[in-house]
PDB file of N, CA and C in Angstrom:
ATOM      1  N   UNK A   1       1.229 -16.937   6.577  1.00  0.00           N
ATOM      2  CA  UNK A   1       1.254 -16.291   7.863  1.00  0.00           C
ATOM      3  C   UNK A   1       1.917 -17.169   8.924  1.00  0.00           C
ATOM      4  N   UNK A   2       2.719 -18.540   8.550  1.00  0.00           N
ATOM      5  CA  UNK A   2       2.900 -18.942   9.451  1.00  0.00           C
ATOM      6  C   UNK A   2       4.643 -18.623  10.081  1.00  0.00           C
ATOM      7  N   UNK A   3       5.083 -17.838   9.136  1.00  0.00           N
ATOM      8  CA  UNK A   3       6.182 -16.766  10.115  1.00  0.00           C
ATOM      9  C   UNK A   3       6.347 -16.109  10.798  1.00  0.00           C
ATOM     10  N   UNK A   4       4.898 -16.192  11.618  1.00  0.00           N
ATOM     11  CA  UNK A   4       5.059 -15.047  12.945  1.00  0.00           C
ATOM     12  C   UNK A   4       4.037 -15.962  13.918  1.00  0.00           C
ATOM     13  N   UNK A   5       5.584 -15.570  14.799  1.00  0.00           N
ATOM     14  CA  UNK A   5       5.503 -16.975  15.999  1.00  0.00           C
ATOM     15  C   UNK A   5       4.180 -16.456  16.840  1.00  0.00           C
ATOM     16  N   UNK A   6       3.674 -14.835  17.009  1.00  0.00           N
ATOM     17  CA  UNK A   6       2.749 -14.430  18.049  1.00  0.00           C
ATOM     18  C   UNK A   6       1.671 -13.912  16.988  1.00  0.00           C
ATOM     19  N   UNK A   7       0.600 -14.189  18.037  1.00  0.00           N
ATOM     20  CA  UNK A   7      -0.697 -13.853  17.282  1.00  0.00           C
ATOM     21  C   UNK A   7      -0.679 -12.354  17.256  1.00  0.00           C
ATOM     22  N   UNK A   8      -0.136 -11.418  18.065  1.00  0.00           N
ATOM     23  CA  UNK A   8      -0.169  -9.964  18.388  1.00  0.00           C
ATOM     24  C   UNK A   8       0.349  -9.572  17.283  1.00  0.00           C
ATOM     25  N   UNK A   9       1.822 -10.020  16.932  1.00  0.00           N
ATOM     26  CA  UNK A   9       2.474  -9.498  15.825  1.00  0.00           C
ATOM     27  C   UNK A   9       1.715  -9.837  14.589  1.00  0.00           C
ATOM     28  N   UNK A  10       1.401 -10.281  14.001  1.00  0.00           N
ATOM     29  CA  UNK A  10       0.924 -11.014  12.767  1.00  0.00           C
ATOM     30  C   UNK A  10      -0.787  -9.509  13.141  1.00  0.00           C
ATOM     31  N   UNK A  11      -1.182  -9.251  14.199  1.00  0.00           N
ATOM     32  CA  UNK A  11      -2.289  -8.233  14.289  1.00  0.00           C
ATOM     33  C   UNK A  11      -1.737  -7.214  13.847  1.00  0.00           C
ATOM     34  N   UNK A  12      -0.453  -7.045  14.460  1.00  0.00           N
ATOM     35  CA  UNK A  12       0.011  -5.400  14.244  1.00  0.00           C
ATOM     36  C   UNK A  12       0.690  -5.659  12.799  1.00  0.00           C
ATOM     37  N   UNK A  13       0.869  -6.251  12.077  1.00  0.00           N
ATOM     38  CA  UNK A  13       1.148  -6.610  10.405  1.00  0.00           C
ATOM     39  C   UNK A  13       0.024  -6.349   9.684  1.00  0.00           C
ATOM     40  N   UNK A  14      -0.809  -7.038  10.084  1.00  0.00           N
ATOM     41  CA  UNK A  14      -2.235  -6.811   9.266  1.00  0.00           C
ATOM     42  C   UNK A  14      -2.617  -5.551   9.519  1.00  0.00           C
ATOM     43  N   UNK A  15      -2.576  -4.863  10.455  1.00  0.00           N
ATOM     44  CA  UNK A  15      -3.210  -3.440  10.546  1.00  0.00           C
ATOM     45  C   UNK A  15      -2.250  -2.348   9.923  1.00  0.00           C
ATOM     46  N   UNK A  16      -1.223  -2.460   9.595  1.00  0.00           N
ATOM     47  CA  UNK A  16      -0.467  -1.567   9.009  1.00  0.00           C
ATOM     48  C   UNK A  16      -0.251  -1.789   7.452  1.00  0.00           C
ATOM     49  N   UNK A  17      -0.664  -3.079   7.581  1.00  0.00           N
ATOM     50  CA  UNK A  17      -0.297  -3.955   5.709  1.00  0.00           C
ATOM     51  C   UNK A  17      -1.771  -3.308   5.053  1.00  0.00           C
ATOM     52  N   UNK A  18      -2.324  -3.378   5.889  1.00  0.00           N
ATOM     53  CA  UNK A  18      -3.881  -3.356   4.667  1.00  0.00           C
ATOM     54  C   UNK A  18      -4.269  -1.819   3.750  1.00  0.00           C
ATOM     55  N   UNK A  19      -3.460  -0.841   5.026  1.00  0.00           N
ATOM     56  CA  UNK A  19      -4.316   0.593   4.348  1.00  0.00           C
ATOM     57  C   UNK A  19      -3.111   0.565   3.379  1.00  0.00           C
ATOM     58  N   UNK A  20      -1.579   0.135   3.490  1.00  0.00           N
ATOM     59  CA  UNK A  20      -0.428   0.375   2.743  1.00  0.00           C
ATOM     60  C   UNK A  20      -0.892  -0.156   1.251  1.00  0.00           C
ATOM     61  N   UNK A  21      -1.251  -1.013   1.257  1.00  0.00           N
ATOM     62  CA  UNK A  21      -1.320  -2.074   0.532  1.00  0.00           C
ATOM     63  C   UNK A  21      -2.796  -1.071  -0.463  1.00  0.00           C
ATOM     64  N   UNK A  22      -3.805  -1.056  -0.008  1.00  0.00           N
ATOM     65  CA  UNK A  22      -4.729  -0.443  -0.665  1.00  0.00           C
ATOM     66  C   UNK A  22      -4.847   1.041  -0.994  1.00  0.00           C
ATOM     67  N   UNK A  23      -3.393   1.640  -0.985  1.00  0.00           N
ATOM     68  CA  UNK A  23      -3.141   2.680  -1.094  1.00  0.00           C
ATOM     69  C   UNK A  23      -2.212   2.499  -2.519  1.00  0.00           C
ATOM     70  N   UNK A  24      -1.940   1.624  -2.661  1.00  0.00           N
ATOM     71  CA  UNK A  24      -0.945   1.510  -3.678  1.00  0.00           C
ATOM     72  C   UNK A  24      -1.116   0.294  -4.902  1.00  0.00           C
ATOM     73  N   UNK A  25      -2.205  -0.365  -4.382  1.00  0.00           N
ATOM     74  CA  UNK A  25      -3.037  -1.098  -5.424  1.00  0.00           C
ATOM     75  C   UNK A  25      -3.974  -0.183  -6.080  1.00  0.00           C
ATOM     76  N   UNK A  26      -3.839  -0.094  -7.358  1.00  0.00           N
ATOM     77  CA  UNK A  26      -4.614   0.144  -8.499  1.00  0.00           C
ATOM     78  C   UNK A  26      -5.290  -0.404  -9.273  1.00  0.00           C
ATOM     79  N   UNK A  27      -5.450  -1.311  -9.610  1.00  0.00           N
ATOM     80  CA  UNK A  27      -6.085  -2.551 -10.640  1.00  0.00           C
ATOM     81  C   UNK A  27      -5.598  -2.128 -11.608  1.00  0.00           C
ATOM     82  N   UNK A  28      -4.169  -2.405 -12.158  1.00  0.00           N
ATOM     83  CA  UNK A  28      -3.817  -2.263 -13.122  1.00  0.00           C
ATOM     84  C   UNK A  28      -4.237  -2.367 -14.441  1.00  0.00           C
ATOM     85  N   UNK A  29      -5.276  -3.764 -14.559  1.00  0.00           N
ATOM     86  CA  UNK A  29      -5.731  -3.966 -15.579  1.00  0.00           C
ATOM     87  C   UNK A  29      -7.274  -3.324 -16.011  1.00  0.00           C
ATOM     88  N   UNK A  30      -7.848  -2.923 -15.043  1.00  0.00           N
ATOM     89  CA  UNK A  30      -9.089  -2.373 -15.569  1.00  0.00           C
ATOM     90  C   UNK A  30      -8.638  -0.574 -15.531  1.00  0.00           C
ATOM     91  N   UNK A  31      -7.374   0.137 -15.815  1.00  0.00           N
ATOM     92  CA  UNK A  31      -7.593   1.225 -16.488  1.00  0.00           C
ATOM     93  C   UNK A  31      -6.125   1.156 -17.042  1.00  0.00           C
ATOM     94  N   UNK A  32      -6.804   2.863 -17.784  1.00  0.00           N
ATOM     95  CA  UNK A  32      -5.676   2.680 -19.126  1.00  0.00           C
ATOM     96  C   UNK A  32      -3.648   2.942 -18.475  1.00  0.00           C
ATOM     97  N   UNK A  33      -3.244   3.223 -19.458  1.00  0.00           N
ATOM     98  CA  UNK A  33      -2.124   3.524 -19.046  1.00  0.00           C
ATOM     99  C   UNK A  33      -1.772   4.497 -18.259  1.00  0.00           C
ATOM    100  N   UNK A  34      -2.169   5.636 -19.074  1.00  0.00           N
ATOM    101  CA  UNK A  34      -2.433   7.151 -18.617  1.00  0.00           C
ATOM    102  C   UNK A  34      -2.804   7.414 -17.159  1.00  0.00           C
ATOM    103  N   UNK A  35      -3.741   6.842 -16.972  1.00  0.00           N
ATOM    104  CA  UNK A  35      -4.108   6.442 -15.609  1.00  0.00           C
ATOM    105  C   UNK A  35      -3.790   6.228 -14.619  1.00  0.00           C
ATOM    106  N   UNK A  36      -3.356   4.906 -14.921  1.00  0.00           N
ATOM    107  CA  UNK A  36      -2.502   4.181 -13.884  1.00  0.00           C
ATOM    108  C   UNK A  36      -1.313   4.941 -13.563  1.00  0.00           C
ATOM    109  N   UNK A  37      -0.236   5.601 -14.879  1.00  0.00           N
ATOM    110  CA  UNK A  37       0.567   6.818 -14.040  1.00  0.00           C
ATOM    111  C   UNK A  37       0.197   7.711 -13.338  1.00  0.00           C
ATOM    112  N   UNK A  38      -0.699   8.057 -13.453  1.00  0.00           N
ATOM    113  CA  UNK A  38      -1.239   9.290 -12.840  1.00  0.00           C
ATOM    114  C   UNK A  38      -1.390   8.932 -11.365  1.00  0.00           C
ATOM    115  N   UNK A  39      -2.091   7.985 -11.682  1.00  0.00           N
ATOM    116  CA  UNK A  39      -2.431   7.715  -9.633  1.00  0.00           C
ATOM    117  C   UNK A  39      -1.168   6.924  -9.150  1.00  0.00           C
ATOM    118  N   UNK A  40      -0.078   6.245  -9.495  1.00  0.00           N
ATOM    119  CA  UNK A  40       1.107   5.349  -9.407  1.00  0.00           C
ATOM    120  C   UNK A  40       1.675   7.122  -9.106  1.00  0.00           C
ATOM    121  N   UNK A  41       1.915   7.931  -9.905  1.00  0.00           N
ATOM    122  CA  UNK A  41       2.905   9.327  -9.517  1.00  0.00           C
ATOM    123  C   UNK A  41       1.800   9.553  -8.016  1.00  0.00           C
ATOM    124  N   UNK A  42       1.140  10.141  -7.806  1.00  0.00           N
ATOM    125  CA  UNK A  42       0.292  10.947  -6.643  1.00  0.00           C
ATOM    126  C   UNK A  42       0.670   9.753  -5.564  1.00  0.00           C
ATOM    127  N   UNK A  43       0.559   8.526  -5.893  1.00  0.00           N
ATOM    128  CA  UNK A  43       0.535   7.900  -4.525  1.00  0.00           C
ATOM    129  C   UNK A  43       1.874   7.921  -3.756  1.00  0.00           C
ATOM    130  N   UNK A  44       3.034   8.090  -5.113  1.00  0.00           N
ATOM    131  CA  UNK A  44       4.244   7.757  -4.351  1.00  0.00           C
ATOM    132  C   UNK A  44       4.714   9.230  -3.416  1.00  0.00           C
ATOM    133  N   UNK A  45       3.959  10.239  -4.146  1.00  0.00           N
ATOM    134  CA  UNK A  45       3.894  11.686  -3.714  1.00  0.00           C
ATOM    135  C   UNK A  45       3.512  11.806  -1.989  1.00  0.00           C
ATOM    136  N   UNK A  46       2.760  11.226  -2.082  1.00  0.00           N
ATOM    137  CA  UNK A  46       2.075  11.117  -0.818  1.00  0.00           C
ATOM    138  C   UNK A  46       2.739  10.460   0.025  1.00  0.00           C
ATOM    139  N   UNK A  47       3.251   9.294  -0.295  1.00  0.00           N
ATOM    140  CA  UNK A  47       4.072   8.233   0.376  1.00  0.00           C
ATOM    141  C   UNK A  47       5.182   8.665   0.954  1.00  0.00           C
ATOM    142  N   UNK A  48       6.037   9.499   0.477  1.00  0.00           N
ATOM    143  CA  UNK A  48       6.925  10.427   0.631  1.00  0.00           C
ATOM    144  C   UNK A  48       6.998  11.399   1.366  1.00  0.00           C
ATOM    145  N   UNK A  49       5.510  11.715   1.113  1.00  0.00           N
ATOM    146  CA  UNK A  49       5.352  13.214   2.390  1.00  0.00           C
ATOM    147  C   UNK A  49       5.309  12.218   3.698  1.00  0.00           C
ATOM    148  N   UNK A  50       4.536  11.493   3.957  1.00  0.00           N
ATOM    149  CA  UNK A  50       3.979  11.000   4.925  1.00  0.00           C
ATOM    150  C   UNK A  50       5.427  10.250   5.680  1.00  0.00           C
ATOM    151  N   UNK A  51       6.567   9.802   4.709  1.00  0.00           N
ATOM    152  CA  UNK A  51       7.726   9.160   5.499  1.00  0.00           C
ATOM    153  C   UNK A  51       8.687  10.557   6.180  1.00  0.00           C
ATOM    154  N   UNK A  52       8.371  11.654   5.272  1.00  0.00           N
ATOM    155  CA  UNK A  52       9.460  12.829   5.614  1.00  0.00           C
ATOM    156  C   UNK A  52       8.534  13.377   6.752  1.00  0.00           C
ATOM    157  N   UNK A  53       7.837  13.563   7.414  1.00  0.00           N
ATOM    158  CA  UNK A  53       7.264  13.647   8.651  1.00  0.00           C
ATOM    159  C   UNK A  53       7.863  13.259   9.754  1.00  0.00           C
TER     160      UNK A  53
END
């Protein structure tokens, strides 16, 4: 974190990084394959709607 010269910015990073971020983490390793496509396809689905807005 020490690339951002203001404490504000590095706030407004963290508040936009975290829901992104836990929207698109899966724990890859605790499910199966099948799975993990399934929610890896829906999320990018979503991701998509939400940029074409």
């Amino acid at each position: 974190m020490q690339r951002f010269r203001r404490k504000r910015s590095l706030q407004k990073f963290a508040a936009v990084h975290s829901p992104v971020y836990k929207h698109f983490n899966h724990e890859r390793l605790l499910s199966s394959r099948d799975t993990f496509k399934l929610t890896r396809i829906a999320a990018l689905a979503e991701w998509r709607q939400l940029c074409s807005v």
